[in-house]
N, C-alpha and C. Protein backbone atom coordinates (compact mmCIF):
# COMPACT_ATOMS: atom_id res chain seq x y z
N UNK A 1 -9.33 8.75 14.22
CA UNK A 1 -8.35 9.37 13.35
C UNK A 1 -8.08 8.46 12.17
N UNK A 2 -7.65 9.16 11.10
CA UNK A 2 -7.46 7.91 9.70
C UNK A 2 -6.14 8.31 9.52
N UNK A 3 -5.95 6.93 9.07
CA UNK A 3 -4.12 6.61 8.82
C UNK A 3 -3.92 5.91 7.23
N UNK A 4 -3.05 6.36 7.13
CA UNK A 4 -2.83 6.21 5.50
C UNK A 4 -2.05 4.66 5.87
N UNK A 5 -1.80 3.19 5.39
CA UNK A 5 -0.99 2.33 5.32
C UNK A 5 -0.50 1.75 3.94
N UNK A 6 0.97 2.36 3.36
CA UNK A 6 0.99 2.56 2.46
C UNK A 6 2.16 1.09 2.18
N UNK A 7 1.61 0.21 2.08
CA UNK A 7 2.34 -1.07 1.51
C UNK A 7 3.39 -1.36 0.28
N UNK A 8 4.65 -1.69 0.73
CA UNK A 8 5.49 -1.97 -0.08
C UNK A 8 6.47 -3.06 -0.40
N UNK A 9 6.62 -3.73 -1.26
CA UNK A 9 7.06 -4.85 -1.36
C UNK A 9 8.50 -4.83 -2.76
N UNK A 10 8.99 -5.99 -2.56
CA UNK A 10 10.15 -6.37 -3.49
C UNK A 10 9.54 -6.59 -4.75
N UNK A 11 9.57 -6.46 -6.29
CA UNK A 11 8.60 -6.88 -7.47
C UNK A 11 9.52 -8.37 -7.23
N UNK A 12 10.79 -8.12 -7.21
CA UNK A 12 11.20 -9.54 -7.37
C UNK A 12 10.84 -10.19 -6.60
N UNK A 13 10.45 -10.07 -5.31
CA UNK A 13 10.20 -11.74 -4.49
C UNK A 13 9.07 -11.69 -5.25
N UNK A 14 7.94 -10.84 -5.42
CA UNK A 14 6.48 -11.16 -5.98
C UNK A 14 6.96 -11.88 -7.21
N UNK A 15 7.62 -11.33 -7.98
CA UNK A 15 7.88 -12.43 -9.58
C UNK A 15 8.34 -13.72 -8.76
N UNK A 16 8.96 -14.12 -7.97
CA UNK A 16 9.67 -15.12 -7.69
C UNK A 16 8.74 -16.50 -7.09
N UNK A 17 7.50 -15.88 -6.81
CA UNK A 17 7.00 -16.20 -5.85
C UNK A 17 5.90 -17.27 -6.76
N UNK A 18 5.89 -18.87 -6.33
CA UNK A 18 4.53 -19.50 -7.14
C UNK A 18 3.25 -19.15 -7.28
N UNK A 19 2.81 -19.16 -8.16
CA UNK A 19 1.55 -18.78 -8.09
C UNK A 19 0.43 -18.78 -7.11
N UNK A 20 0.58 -20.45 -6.50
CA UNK A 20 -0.14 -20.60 -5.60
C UNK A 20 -0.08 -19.95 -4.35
N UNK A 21 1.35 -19.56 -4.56
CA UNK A 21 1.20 -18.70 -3.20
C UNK A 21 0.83 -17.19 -3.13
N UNK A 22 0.89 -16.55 -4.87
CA UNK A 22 0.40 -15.23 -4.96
C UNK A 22 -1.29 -15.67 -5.11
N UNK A 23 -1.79 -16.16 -4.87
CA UNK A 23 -3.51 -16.79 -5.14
C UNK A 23 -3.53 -16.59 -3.65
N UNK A 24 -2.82 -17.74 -2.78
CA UNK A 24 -3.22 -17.76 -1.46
C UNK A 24 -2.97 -16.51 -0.89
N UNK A 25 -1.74 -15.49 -1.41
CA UNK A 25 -1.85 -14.38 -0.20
C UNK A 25 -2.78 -12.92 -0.95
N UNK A 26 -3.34 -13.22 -2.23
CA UNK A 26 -4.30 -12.14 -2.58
C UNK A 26 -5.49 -12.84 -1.93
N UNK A 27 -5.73 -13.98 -1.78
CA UNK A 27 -7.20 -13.97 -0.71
C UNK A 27 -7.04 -14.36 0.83
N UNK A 28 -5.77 -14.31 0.98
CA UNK A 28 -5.93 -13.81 2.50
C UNK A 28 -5.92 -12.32 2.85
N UNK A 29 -5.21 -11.50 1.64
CA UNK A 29 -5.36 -10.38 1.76
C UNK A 29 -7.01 -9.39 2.07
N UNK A 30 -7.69 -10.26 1.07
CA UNK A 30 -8.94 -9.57 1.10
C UNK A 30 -9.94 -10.14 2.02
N UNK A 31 -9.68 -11.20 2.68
CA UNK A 31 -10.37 -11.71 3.77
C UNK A 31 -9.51 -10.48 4.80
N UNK A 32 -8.65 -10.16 4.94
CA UNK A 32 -7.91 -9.07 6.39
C UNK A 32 -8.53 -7.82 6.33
N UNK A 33 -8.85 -7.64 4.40
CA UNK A 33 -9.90 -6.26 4.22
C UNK A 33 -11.37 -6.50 5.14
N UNK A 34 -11.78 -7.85 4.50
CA UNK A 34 -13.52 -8.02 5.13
C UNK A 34 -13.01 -8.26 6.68
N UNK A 35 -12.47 -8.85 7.78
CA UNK A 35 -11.86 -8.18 8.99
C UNK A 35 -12.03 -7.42 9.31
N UNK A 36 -11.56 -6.44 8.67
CA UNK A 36 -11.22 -4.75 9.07
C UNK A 36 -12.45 -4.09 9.08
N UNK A 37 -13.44 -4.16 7.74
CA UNK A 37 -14.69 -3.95 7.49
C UNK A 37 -15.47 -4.26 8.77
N UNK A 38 -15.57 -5.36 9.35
CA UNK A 38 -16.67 -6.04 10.11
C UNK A 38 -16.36 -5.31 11.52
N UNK A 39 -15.22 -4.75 11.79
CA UNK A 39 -14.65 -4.39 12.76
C UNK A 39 -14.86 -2.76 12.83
N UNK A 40 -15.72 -2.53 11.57
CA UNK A 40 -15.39 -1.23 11.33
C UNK A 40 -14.19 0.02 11.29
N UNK A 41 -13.27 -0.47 10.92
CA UNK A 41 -12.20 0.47 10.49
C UNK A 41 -11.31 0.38 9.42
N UNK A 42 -12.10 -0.31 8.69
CA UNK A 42 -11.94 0.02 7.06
C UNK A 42 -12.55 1.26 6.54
N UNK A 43 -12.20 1.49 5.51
CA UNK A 43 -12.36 2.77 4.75
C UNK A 43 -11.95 2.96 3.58
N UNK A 44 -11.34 1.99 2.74
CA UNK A 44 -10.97 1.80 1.33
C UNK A 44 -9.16 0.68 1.28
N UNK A 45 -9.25 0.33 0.43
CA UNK A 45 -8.16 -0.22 -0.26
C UNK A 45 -8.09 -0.74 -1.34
N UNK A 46 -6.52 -0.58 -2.00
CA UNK A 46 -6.82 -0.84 -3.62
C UNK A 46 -4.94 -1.47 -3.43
N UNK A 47 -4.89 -2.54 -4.50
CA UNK A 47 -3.83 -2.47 -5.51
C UNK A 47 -3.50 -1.95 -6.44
N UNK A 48 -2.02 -1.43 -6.73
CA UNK A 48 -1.47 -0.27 -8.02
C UNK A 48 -1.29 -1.38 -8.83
N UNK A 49 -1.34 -1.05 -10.09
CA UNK A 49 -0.53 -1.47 -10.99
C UNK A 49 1.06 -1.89 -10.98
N UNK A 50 2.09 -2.53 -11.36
CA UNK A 50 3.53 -2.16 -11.71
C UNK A 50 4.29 -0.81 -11.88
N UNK A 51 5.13 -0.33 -11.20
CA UNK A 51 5.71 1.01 -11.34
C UNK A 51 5.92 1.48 -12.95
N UNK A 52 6.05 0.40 -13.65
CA UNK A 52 6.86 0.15 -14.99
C UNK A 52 5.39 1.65 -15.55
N UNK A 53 4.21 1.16 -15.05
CA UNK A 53 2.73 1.99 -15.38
C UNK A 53 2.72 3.35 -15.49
N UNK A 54 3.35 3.86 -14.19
CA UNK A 54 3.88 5.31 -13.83
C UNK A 54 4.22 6.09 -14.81
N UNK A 55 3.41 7.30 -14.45
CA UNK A 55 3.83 8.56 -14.74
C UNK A 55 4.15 9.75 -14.04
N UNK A 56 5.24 10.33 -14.08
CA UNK A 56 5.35 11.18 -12.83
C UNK A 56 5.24 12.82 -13.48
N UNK A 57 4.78 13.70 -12.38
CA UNK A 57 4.86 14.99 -13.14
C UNK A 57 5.13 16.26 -12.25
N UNK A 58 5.97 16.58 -12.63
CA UNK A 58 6.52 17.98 -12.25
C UNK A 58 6.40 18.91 -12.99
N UNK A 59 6.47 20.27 -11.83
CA UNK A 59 6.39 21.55 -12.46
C UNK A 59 7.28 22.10 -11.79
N UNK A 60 8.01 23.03 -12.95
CA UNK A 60 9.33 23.63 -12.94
C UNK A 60 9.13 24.86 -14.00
N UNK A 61 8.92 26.16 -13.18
CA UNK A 61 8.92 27.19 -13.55
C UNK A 61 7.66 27.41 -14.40
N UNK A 62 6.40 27.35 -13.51
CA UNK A 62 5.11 26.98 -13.79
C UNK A 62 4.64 26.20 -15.39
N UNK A 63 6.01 25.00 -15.64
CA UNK A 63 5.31 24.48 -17.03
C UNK A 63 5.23 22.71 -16.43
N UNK A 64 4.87 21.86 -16.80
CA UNK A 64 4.29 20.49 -16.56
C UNK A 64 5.98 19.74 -17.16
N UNK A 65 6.19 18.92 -16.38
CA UNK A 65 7.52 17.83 -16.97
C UNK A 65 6.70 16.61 -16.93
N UNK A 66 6.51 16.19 -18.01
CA UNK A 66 5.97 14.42 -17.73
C UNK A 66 6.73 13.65 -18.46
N UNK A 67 7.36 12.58 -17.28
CA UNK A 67 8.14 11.75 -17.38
C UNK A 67 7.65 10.09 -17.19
N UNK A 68 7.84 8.82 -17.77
CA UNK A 68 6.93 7.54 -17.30
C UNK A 68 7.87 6.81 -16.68
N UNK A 69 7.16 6.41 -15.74
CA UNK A 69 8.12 5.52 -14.71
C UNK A 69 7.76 6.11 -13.07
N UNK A 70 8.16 5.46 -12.26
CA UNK A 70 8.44 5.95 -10.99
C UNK A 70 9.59 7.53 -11.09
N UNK A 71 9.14 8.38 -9.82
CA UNK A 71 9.72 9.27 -9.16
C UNK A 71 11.57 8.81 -8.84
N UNK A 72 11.59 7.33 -8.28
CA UNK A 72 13.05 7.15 -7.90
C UNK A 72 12.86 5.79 -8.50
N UNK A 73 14.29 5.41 -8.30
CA UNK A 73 14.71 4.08 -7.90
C UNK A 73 14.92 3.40 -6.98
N UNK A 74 13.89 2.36 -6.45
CA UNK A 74 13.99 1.94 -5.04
C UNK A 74 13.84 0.45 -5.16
N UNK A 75 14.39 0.02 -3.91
CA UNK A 75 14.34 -1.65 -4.14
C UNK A 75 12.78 -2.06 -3.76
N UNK A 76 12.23 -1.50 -3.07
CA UNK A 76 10.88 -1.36 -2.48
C UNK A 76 9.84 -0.48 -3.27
N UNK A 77 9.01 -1.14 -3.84
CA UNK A 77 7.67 0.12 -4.68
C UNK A 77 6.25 0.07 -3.95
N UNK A 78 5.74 1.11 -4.15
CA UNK A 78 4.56 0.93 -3.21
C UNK A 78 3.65 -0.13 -4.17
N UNK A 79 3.00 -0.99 -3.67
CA UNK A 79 2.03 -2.08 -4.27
C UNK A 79 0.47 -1.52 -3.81
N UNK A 80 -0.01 -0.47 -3.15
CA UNK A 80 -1.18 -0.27 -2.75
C UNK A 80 -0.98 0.05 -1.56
N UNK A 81 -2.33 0.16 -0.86
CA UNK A 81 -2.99 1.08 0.21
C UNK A 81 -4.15 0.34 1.11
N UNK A 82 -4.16 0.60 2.49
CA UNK A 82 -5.12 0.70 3.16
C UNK A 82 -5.49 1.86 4.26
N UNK A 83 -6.73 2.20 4.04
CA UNK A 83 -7.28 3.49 4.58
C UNK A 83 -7.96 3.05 5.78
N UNK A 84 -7.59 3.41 6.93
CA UNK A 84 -8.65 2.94 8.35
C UNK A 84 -8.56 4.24 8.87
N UNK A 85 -9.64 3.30 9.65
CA UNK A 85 -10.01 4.60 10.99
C UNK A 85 -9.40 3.90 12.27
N UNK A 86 -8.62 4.63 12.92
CA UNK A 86 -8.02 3.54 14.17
C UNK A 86 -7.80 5.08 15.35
N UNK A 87 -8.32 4.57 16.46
CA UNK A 87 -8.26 5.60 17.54
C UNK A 87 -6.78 5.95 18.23
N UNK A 88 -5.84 5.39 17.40
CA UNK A 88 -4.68 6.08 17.84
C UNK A 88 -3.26 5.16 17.12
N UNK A 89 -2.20 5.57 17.25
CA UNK A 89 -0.85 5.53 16.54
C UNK A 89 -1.20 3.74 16.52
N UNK A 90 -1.18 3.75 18.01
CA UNK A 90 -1.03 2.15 18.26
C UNK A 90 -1.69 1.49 17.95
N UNK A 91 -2.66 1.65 17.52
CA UNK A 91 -3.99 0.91 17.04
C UNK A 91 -3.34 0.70 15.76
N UNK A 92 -3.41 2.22 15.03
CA UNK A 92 -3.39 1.49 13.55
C UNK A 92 -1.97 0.86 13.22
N UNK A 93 -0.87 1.11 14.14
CA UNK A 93 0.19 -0.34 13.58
C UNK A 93 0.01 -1.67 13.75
N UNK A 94 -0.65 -1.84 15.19
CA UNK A 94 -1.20 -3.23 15.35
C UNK A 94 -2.34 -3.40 14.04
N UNK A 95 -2.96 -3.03 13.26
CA UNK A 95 -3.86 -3.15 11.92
C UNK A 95 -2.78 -3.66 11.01
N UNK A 96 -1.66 -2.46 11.05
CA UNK A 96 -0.74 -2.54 9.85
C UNK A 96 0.18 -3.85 9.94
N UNK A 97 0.09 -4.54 11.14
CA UNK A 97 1.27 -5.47 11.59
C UNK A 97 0.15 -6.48 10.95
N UNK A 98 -1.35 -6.57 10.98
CA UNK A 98 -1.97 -7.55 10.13
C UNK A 98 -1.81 -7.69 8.93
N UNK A 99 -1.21 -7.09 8.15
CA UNK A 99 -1.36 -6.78 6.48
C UNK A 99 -0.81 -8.00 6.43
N UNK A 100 -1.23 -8.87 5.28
CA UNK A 100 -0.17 -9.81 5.23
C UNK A 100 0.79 -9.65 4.50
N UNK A 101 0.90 -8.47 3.22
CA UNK A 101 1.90 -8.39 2.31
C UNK A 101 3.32 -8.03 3.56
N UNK A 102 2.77 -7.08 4.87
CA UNK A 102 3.93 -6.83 5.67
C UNK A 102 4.96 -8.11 6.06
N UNK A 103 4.39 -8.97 5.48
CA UNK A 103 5.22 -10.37 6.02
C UNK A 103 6.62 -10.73 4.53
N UNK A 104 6.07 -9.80 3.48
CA UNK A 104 6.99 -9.93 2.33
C UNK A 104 7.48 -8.32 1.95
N UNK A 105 7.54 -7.69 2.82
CA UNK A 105 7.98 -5.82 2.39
C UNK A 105 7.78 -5.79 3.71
N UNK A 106 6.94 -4.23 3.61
CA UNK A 106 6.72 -3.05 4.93
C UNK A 106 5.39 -2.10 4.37
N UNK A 107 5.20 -1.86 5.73
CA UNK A 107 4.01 -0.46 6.01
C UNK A 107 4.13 0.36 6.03
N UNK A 108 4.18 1.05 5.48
CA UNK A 108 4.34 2.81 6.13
C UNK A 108 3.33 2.89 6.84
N UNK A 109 2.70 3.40 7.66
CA UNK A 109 1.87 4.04 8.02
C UNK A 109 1.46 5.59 8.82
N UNK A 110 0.39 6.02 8.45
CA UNK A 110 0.87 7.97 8.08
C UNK A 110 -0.56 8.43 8.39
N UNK A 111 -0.86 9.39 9.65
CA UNK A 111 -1.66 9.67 9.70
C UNK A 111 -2.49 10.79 8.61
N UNK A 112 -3.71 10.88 8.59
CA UNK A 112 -4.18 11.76 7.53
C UNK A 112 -4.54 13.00 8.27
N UNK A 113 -3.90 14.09 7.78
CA UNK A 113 -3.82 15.47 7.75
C UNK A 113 -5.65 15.61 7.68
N UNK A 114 -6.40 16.17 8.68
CA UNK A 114 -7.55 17.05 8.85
C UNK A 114 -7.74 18.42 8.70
N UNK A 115 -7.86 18.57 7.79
CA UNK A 115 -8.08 20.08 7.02
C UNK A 115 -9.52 20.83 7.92
């Protein structure tokens, strides 16, 4: 089954945070990707941009609203994604409990709808 793990963090601890330690936890990050890979239950992941990037868009009375910025205001923004394949709930939180950004935010994690 594939599970959406949708990572979110504070911008401020990340601004707050030395460099060296945003260096050390973007390549421990991608060493937990090659992990996952070797283990086979990887399936994609990416970092977003800054919310500040956002564009959001609604439709209201079949015409387009485009607005820039995030949807809400939250103390938490999503920072990116990891896509696995994990044979059940428990599996993929024990994956998600590896993330290391989960050690500075949270996971969502959300199974993917099979059409």
């Amino acid at each position: 089954m594939k599970y959406l793990c949708l990572v979110y963090f504070e911008p401020k601890i990340w601004d707050s945070m030395p460099q060296p330690e945003i260096d050390a936890l973007q390549v421990e990050s991608l060493a937990y990707d090659e992990t996952l890979q070797a283990q086979g239950v990887f399936l994609a992941a990416d970092a977003l941009h800054p919310t500040e990037t956002a564009t959001t868009v609604r439709v209201r009375n079949g015409e387009p609203i485009i607005t820039d910025g995030p949807f809400a205001e939250t103390k938490e923004v999503l920072g990116g994604f990891i896509l696995i394949n994990a044979k059940d709930l428990n599996a993929a939180l024990q994956i998600a409990a590896g993330i290391p950004l989960a050690r500075y935010g949270s996971v969502e994690v959300r199974p993917i709808m099979e059409f």
